[in-house]
PDB file of N, CA and C in Angstrom:
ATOM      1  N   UNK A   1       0.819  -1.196   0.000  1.00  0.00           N
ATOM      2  CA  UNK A   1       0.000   0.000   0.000  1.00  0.00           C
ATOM      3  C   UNK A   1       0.863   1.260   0.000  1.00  0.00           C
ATOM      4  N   UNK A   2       1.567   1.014   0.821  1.00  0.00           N
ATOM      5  CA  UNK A   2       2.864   2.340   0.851  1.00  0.00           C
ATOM      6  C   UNK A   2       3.373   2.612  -0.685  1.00  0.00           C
ATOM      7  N   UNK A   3       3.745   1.651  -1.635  1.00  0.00           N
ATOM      8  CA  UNK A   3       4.506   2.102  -2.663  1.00  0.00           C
ATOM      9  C   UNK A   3       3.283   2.662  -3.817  1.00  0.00           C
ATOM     10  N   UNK A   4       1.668   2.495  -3.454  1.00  0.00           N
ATOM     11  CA  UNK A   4       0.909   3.014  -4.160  1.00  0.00           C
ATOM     12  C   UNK A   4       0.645   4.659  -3.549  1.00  0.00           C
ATOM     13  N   UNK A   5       0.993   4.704  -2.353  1.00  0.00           N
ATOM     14  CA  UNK A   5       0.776   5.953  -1.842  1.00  0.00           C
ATOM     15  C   UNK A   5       2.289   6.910  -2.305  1.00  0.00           C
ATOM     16  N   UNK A   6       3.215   6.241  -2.659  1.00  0.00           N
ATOM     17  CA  UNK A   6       4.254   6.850  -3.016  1.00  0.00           C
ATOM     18  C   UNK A   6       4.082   7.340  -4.478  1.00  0.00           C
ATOM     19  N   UNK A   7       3.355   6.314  -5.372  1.00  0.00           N
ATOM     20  CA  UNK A   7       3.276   6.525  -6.251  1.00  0.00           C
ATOM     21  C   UNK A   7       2.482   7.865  -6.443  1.00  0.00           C
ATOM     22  N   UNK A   8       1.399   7.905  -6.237  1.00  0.00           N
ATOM     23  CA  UNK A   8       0.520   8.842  -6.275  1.00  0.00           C
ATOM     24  C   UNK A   8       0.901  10.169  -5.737  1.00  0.00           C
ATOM     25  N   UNK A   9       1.850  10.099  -4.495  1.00  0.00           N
ATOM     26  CA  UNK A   9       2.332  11.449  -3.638  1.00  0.00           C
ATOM     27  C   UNK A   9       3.007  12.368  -5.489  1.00  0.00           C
ATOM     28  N   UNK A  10       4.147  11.134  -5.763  1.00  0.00           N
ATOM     29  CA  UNK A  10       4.917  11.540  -6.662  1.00  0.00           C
ATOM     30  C   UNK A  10       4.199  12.000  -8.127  1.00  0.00           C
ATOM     31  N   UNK A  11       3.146  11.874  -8.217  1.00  0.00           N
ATOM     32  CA  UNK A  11       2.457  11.916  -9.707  1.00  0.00           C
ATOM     33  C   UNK A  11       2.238  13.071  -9.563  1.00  0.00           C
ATOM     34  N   UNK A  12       2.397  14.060 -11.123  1.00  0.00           N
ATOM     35  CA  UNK A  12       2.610  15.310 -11.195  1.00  0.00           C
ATOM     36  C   UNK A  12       1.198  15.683 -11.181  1.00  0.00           C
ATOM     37  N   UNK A  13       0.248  14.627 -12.239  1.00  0.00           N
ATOM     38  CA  UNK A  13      -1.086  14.736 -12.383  1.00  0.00           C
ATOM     39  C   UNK A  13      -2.151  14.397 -11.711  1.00  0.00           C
ATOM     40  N   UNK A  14      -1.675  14.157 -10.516  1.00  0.00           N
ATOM     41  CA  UNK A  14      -2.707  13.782  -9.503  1.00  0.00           C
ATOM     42  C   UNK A  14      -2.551  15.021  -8.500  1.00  0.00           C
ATOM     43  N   UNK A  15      -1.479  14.885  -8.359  1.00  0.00           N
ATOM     44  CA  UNK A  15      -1.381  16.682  -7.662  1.00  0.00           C
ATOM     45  C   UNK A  15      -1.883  17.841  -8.251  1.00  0.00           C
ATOM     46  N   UNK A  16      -2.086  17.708  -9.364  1.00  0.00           N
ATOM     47  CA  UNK A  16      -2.777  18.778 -10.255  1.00  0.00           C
ATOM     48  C   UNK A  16      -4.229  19.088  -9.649  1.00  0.00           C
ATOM     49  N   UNK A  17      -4.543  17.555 -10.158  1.00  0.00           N
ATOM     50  CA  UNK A  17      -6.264  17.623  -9.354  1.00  0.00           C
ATOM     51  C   UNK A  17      -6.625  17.876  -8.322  1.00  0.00           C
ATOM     52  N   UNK A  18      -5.411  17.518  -7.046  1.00  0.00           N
ATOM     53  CA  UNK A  18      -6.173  17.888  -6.167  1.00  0.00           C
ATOM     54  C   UNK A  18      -5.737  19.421  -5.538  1.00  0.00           C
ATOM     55  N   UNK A  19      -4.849  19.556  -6.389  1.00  0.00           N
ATOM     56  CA  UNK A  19      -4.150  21.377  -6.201  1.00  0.00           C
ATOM     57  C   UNK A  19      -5.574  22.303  -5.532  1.00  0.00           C
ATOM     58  N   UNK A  20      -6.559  21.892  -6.829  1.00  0.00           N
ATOM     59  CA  UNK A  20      -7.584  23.068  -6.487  1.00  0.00           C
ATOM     60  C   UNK A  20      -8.544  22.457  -4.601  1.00  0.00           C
ATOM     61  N   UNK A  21      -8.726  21.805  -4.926  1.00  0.00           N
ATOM     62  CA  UNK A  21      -9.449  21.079  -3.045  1.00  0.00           C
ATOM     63  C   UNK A  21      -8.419  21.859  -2.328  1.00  0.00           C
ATOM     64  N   UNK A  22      -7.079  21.534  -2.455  1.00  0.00           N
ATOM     65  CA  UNK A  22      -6.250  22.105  -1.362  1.00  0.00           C
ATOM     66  C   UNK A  22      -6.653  23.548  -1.073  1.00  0.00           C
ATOM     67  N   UNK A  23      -6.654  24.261  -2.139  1.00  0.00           N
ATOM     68  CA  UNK A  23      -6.624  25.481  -2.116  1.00  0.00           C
ATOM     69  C   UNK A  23      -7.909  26.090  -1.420  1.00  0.00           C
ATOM     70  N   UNK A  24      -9.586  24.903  -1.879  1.00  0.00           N
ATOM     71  CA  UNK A  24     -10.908  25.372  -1.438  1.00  0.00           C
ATOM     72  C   UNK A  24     -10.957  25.015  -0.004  1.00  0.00           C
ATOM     73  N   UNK A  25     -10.569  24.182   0.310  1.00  0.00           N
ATOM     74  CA  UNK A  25     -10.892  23.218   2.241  1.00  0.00           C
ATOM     75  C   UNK A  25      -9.647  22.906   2.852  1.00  0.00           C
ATOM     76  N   UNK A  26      -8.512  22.983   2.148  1.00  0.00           N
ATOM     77  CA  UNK A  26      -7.209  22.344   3.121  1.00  0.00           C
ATOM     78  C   UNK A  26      -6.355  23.359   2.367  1.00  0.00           C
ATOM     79  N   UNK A  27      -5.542  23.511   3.522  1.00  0.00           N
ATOM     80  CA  UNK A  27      -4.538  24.614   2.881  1.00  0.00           C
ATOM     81  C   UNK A  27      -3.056  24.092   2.076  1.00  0.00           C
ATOM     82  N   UNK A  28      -2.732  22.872   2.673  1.00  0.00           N
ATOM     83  CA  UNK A  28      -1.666  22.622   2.130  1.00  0.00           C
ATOM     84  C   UNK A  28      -1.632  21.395   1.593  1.00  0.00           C
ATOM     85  N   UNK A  29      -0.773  20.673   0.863  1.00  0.00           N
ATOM     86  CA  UNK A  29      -0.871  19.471   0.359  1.00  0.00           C
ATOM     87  C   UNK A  29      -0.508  17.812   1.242  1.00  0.00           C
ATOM     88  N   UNK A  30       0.137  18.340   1.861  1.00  0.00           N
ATOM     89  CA  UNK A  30       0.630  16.980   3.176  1.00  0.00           C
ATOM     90  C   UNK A  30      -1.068  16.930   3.708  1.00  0.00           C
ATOM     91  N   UNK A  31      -1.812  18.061   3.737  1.00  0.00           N
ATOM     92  CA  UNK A  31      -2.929  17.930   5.112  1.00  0.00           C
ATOM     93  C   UNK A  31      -3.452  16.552   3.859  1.00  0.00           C
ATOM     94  N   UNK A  32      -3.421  16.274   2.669  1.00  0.00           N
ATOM     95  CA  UNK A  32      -3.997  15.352   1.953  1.00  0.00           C
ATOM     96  C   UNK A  32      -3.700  13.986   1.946  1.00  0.00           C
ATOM     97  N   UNK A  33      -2.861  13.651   2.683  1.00  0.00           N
ATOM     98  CA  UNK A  33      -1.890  12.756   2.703  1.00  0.00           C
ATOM     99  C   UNK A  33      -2.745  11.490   3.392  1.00  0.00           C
ATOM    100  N   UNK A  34      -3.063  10.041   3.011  1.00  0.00           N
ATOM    101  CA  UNK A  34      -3.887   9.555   3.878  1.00  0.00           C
ATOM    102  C   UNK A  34      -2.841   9.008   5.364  1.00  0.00           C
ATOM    103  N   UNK A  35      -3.868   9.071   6.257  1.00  0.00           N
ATOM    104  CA  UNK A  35      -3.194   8.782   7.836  1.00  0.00           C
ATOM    105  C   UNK A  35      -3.614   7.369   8.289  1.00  0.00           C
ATOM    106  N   UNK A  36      -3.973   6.437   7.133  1.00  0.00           N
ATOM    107  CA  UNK A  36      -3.594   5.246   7.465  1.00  0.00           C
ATOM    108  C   UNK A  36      -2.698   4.288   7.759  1.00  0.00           C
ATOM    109  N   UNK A  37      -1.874   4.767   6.790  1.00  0.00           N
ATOM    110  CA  UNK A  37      -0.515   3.936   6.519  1.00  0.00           C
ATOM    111  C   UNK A  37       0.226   4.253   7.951  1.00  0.00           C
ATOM    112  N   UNK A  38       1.114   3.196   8.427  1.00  0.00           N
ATOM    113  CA  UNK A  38       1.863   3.013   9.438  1.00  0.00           C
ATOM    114  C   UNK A  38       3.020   4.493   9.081  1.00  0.00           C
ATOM    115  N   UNK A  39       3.094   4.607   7.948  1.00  0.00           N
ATOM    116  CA  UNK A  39       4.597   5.518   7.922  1.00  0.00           C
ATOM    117  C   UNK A  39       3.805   7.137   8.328  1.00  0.00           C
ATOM    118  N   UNK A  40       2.891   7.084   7.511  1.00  0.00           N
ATOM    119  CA  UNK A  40       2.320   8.561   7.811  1.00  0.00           C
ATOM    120  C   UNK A  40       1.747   8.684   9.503  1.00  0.00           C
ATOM    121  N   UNK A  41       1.176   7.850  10.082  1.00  0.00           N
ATOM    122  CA  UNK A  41       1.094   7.719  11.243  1.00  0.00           C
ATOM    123  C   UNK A  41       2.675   8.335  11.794  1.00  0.00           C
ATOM    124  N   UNK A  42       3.522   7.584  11.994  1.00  0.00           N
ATOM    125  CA  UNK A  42       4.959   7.644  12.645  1.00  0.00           C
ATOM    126  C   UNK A  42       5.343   8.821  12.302  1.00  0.00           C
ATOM    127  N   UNK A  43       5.226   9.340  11.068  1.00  0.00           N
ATOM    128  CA  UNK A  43       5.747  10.765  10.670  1.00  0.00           C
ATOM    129  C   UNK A  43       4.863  11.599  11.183  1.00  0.00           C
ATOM    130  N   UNK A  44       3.460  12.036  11.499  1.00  0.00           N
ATOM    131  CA  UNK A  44       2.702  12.645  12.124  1.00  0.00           C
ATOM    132  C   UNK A  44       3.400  12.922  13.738  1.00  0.00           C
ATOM    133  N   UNK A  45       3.022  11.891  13.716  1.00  0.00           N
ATOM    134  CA  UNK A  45       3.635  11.612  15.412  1.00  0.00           C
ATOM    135  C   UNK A  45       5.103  12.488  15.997  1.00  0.00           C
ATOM    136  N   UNK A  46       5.777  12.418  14.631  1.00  0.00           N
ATOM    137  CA  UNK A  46       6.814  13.138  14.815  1.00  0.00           C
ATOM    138  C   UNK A  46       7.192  14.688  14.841  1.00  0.00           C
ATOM    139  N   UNK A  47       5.955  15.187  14.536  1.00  0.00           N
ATOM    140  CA  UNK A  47       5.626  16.609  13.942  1.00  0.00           C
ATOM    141  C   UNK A  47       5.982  18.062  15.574  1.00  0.00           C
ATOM    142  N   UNK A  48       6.368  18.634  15.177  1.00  0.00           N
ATOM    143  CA  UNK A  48       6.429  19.308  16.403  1.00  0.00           C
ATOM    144  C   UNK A  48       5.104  19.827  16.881  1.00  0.00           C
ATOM    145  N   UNK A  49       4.868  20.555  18.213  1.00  0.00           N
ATOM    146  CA  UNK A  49       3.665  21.348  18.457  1.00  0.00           C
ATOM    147  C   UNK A  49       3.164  22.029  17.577  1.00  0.00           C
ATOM    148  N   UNK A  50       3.882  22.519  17.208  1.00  0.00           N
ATOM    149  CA  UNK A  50       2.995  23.806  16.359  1.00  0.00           C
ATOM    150  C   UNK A  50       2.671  23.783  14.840  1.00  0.00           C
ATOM    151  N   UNK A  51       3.560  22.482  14.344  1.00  0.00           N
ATOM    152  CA  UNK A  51       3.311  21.871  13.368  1.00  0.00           C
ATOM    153  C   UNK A  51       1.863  21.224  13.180  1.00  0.00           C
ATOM    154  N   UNK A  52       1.592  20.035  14.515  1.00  0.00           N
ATOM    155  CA  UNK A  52       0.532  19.337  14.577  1.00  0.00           C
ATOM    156  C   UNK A  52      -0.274  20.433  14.692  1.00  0.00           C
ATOM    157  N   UNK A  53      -0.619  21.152  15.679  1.00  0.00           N
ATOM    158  CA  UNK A  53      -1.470  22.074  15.804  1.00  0.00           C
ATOM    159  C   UNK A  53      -2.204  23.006  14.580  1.00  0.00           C
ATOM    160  N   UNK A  54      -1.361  23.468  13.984  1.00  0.00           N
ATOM    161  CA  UNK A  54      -1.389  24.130  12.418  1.00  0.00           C
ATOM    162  C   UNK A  54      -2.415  22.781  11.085  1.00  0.00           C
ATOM    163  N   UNK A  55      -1.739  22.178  11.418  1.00  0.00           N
ATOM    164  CA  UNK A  55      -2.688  20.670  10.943  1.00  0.00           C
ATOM    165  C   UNK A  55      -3.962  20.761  11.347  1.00  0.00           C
ATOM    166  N   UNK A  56      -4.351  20.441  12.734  1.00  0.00           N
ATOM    167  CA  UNK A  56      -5.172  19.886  13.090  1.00  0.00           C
ATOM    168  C   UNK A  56      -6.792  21.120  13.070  1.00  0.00           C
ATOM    169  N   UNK A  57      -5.927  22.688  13.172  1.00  0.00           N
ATOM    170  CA  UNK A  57      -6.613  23.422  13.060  1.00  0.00           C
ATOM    171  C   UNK A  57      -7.472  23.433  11.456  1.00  0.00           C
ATOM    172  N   UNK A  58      -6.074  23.173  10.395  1.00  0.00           N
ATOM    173  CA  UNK A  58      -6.656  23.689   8.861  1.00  0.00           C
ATOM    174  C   UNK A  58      -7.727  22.360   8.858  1.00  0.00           C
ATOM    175  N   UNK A  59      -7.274  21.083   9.503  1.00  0.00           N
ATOM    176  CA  UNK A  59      -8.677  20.023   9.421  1.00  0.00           C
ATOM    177  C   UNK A  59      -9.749  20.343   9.917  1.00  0.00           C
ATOM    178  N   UNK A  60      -9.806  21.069  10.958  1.00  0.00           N
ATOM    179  CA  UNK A  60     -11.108  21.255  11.684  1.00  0.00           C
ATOM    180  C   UNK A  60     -12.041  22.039  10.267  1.00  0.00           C
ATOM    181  N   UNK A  61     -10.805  23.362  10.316  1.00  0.00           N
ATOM    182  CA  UNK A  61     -11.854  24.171   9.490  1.00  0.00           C
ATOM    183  C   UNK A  61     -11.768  23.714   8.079  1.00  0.00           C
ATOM    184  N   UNK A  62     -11.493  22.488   7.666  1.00  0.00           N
ATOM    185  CA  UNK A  62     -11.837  22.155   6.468  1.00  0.00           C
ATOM    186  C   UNK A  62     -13.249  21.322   6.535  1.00  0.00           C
ATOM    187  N   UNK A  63     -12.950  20.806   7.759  1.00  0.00           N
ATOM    188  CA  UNK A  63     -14.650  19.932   7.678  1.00  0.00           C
ATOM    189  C   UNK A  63     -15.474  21.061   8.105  1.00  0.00           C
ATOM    190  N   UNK A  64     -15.163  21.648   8.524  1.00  0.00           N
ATOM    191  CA  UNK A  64     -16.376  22.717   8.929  1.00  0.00           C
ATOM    192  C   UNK A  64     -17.117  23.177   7.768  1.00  0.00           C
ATOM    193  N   UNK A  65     -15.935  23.759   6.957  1.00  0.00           N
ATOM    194  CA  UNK A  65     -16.287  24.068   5.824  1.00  0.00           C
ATOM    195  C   UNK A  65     -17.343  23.181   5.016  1.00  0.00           C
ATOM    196  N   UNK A  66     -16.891  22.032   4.916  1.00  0.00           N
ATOM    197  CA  UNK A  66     -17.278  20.730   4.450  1.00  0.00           C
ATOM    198  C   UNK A  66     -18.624  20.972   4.747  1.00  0.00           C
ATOM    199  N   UNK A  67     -18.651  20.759   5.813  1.00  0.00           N
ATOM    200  CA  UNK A  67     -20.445  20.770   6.687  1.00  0.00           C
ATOM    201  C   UNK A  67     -20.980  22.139   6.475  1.00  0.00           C
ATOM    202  N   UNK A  68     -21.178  23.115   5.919  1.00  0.00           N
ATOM    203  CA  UNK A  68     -21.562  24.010   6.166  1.00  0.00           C
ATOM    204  C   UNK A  68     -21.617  24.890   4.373  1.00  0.00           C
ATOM    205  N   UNK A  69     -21.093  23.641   4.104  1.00  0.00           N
ATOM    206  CA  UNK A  69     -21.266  23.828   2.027  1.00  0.00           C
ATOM    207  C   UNK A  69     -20.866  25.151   1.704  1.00  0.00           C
ATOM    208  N   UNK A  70     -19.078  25.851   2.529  1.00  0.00           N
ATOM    209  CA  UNK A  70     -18.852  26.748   1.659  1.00  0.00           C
ATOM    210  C   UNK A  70     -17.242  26.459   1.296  1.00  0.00           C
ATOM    211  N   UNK A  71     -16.661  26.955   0.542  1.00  0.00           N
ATOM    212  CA  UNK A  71     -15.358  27.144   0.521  1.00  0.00           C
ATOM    213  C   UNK A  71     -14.321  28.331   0.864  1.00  0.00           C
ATOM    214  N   UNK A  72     -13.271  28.011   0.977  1.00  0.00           N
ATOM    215  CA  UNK A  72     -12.268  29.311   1.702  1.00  0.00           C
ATOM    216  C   UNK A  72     -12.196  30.500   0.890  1.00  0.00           C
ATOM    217  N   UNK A  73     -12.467  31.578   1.831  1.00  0.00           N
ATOM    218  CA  UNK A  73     -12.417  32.811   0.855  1.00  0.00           C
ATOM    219  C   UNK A  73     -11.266  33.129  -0.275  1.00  0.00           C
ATOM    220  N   UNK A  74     -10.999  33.133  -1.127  1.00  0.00           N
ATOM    221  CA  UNK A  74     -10.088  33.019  -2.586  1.00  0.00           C
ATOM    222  C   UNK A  74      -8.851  33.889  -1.676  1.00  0.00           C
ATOM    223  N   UNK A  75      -9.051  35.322  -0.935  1.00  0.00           N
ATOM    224  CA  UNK A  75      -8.037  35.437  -0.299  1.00  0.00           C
ATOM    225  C   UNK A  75      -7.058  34.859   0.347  1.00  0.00           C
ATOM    226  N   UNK A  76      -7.960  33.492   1.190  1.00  0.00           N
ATOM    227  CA  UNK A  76      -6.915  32.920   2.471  1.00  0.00           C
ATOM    228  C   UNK A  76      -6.712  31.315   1.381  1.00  0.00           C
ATOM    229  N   UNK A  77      -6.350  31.503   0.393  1.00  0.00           N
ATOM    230  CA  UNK A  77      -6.219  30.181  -0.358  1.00  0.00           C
ATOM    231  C   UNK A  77      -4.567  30.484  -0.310  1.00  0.00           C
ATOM    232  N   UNK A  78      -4.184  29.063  -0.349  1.00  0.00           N
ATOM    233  CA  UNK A  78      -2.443  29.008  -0.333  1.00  0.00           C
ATOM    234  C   UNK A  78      -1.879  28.822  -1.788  1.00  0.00           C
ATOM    235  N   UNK A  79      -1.143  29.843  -1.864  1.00  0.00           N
ATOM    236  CA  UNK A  79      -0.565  30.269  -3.342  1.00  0.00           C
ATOM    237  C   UNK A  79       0.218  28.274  -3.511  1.00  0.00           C
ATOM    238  N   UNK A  80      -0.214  28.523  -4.854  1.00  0.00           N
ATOM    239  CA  UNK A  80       1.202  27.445  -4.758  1.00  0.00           C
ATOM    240  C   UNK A  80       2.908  27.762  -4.492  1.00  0.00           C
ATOM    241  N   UNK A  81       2.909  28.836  -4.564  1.00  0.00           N
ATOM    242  CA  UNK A  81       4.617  29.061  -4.125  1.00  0.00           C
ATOM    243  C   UNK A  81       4.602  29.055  -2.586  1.00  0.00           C
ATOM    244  N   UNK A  82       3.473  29.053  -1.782  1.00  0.00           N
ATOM    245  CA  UNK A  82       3.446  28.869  -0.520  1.00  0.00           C
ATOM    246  C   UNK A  82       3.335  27.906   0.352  1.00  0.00           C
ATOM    247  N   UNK A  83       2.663  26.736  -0.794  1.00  0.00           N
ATOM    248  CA  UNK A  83       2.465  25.267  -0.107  1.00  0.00           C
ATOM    249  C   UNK A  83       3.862  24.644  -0.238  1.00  0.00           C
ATOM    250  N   UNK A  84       4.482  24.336   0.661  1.00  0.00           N
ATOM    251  CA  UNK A  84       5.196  23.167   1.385  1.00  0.00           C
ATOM    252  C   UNK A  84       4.984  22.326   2.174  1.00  0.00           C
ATOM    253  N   UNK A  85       6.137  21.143   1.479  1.00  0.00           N
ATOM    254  CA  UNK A  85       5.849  19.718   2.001  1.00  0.00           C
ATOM    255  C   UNK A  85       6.274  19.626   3.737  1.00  0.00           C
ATOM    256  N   UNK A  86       5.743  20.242   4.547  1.00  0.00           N
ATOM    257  CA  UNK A  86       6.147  20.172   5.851  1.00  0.00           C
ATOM    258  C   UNK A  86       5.839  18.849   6.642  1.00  0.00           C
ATOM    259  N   UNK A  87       5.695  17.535   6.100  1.00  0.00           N
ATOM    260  CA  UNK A  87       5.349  15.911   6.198  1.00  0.00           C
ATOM    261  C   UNK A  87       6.666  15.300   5.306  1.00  0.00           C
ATOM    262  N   UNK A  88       6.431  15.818   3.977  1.00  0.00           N
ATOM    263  CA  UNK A  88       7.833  14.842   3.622  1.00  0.00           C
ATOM    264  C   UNK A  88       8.771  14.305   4.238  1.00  0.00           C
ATOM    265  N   UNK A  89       9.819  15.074   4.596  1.00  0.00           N
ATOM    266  CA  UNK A  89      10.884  15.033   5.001  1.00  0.00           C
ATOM    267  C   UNK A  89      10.688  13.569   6.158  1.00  0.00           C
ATOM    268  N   UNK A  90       9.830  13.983   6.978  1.00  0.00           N
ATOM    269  CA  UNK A  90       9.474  12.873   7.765  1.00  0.00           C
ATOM    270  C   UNK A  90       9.106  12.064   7.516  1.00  0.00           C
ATOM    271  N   UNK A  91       8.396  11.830   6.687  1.00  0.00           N
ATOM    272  CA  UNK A  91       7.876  10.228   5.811  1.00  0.00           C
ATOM    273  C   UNK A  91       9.507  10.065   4.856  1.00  0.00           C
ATOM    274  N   UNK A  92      10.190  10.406   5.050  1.00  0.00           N
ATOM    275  CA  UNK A  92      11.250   9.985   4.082  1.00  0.00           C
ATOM    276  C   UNK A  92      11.924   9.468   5.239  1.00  0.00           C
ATOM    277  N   UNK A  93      11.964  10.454   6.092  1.00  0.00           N
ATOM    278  CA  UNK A  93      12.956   9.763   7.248  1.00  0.00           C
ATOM    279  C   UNK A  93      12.560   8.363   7.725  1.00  0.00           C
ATOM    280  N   UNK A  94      11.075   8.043   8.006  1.00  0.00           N
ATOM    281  CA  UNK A  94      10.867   7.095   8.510  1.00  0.00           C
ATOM    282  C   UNK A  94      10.652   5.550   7.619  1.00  0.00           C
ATOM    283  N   UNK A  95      10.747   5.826   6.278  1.00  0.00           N
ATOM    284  CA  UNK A  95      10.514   5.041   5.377  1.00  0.00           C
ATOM    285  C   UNK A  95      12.012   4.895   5.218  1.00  0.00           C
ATOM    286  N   UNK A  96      13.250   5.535   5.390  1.00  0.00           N
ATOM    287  CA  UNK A  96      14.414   4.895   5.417  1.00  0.00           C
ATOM    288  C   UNK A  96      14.637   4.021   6.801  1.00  0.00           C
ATOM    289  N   UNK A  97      14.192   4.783   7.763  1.00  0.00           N
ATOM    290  CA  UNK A  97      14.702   3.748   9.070  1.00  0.00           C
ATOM    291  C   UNK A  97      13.687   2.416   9.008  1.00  0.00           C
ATOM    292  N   UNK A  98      12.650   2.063   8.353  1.00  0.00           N
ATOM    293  CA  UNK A  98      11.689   0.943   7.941  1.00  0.00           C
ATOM    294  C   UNK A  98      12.890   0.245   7.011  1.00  0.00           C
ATOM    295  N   UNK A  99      13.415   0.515   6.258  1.00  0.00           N
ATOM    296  CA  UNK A  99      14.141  -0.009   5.055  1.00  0.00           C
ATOM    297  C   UNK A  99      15.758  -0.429   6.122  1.00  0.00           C
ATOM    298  N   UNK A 100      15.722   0.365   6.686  1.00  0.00           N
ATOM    299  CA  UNK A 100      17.414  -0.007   7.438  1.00  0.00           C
ATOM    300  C   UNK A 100      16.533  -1.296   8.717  1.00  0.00           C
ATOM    301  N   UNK A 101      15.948  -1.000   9.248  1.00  0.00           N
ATOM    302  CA  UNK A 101      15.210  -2.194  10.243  1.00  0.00           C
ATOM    303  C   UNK A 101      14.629  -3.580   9.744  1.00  0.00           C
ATOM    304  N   UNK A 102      14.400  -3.196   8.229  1.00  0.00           N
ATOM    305  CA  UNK A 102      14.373  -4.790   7.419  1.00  0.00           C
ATOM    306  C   UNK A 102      15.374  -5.252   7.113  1.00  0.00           C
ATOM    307  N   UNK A 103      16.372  -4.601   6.648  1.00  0.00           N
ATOM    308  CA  UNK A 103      17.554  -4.930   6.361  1.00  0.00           C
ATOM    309  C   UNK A 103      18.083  -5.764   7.426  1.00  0.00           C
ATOM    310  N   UNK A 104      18.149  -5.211   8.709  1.00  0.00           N
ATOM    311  CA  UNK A 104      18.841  -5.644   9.775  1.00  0.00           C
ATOM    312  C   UNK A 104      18.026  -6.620  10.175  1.00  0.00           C
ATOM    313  N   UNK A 105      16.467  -6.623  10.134  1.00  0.00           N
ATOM    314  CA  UNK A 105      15.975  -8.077  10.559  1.00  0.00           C
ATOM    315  C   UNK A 105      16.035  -9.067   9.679  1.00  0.00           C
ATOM    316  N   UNK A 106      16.396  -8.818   8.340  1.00  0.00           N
ATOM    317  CA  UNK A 106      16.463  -9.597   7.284  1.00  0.00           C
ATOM    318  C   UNK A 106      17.995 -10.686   7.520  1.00  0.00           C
ATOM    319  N   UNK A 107      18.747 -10.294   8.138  1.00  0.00           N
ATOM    320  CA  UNK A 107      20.296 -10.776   8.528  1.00  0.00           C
ATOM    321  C   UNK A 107      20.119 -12.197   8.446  1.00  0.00           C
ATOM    322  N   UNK A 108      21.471 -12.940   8.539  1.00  0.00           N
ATOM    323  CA  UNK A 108      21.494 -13.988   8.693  1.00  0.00           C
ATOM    324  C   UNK A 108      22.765 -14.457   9.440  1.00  0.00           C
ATOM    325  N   UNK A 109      22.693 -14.992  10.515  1.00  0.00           N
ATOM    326  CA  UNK A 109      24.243 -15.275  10.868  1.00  0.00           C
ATOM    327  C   UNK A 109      24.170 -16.447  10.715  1.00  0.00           C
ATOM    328  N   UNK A 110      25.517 -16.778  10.376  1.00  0.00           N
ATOM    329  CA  UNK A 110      27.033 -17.302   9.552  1.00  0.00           C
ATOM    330  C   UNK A 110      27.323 -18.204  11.213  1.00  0.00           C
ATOM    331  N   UNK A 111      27.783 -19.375  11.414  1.00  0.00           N
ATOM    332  CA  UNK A 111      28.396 -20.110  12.788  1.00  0.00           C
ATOM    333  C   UNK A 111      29.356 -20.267  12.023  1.00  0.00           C
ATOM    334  N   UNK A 112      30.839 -19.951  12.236  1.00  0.00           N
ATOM    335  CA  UNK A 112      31.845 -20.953  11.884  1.00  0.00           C
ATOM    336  C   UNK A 112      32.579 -21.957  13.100  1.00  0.00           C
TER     337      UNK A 112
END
């Protein structure tokens, strides 16, 4: 499931589509990210205060929005030169230490 969610993170044209949602109910593109997967979990988790917080706020008021059938005023929409990946980095980090922890459980010792 992870390497389909990678796939898709990475697709130029799927980000396209959902460019505009981001812009109407979520401000940035990580808030899109699904929070099923074990890695996005762990990388969440890892987020500082004010990081999570900043999250958890643009979710509230995206469902609000949601429920209440309007979208964000065109003013407070996030330019695309303004959206950053403030999740990446951490899903990269933790998808390497997943890859170094298989590795190492993958081992095999050798008796001579």
């Amino acid at each position: 499931m992870e390497a389909v969610a990678r796939v898709v993170q990475n697709n130029g044209a799927f980000r396209a589509l959902c460019r505009p949602f981001a812009g109407t109910w979520v401000r940035l593109y990580d808030d899109l990210l699904r929070e099923e997967t074990p890695i996005i979990q762990e990388a969440i988790s890892r987020l500082n205060r004010e990081e999570t917080d900043n999250r958890v706020y643009r979710q509230k008021r995206a469902f609000q929005l949601s429920l209440s059938h309007q979208e964000l005023p065109t003013p407070q929409w996030t330019k695309p030169e303004d959206d950053y990946k403030y999740l990446q980095p951490l899903i990269d980090e933790v998808t390497a230490e997943q890859a170094e922890r298989d590795a190492f459980n993958s081992m095999k010792t050798v008796r001579k």
